[in-house]
Protein backbone atom coordinates (compact mmCIF):
# COMPACT_ATOMS: atom_id res chain seq x y z
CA UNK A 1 30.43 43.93 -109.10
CA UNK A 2 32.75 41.08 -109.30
CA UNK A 3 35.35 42.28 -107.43
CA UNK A 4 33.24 43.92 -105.22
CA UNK A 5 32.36 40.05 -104.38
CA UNK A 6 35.84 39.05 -104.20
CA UNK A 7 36.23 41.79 -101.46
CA UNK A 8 33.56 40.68 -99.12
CA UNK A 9 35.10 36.84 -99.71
CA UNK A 10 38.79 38.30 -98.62
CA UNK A 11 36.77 40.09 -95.36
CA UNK A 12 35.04 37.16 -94.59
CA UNK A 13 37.53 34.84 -94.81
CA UNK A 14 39.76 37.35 -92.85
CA UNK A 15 37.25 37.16 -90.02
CA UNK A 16 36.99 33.44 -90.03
CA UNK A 17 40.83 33.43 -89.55
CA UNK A 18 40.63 35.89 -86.90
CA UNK A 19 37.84 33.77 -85.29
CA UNK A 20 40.15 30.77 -85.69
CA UNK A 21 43.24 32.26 -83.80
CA UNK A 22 41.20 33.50 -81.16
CA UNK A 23 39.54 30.00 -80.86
CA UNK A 24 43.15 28.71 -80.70
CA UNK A 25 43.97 30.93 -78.50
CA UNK A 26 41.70 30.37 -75.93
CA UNK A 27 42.18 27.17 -76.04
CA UNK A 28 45.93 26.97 -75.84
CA UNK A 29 45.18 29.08 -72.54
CA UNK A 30 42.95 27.18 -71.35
CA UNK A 31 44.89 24.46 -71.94
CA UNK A 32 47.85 25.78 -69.99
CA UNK A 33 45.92 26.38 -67.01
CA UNK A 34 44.40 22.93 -66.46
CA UNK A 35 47.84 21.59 -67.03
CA UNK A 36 49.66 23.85 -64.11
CA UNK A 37 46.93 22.85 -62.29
CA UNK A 38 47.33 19.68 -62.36
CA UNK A 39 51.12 19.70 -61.56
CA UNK A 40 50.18 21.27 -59.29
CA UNK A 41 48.19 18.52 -57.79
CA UNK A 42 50.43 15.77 -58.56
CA UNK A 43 52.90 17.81 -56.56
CA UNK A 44 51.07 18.52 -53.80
CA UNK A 45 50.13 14.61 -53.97
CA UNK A 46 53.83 13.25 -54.17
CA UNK A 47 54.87 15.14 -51.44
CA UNK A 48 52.00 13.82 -48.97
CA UNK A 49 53.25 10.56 -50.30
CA UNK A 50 57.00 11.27 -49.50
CA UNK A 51 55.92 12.29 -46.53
CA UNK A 52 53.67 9.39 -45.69
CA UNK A 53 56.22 6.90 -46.90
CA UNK A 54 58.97 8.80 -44.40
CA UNK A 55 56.97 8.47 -41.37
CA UNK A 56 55.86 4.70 -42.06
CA UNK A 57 59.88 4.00 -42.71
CA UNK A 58 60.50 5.71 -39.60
CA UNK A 59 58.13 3.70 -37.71
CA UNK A 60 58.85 0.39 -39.26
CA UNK A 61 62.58 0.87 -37.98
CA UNK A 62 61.99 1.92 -34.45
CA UNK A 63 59.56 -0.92 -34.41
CA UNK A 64 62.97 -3.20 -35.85
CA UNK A 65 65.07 -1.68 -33.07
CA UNK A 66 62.05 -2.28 -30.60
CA UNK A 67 62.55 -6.07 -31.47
CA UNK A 68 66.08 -6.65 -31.99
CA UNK A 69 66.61 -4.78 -28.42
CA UNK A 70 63.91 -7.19 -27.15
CA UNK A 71 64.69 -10.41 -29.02
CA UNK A 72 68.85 -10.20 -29.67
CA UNK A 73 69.72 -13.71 -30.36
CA UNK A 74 67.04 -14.07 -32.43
CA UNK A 75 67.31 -10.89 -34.15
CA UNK A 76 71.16 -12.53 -34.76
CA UNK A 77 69.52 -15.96 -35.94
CA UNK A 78 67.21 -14.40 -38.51
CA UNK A 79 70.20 -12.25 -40.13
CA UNK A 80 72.72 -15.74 -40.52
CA UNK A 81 70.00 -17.27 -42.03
CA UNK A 82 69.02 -14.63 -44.16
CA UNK A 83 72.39 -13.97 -44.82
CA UNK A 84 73.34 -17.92 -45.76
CA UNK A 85 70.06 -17.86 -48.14
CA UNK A 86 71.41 -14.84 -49.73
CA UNK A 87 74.86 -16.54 -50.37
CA UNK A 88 73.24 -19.79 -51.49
CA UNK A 89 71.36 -17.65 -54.36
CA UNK A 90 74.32 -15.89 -55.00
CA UNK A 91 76.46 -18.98 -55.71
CA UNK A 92 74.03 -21.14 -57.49
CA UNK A 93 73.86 -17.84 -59.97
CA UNK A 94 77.49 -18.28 -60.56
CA UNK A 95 77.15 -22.29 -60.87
CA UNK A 96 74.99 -21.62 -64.16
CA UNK A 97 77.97 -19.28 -66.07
């Protein structure tokens, strides 16, 4: 009788285990499929971004050329100046050492 008890404990506990893995299981799987599909996403995503940030570039520096072809001597004014502001944080950086 007794170990006739201890026998149907050992099944039962046997089929809980079982239950577990296949719970775990499942959900590992699952788990593995949401995440591919996600990278799959964010992949899809960055590369409309890449994209999207290629053809703005693109446009900003015809739009550059546009206005350094149409406004030279300014175009040269605006790079000196930017240029002397540059040096004149550059140097006061090396004032402080």
């Amino acid at each position: 009788m007794e170990r006739d008890n201890i026998q149907d404990t050992l099944e039962n506990l046997r089929d809980n285990v079982e239950t577990i893995q296949d719970d775990v299981r499942s959900t590992a799987e699952n788990a593995w499929r949401e995440g591919r599909k996600n990278v799959k996403q964010w992949q899809k995503r960055g590369t409309e971004l890449v994209e999207e940030t290629r053809e703005k570039s693109e446009k900003a520096l015809k739009d550059a050329e546009a206005l350094v072809k149409k406004y030279p001597g300014k175009a040269i004014g605006v790079a000196v100046l930017f240029g002397a502001v540059i040096g004149a944080l550059l140097s006061m950086g090396r004032d402080n050492d």
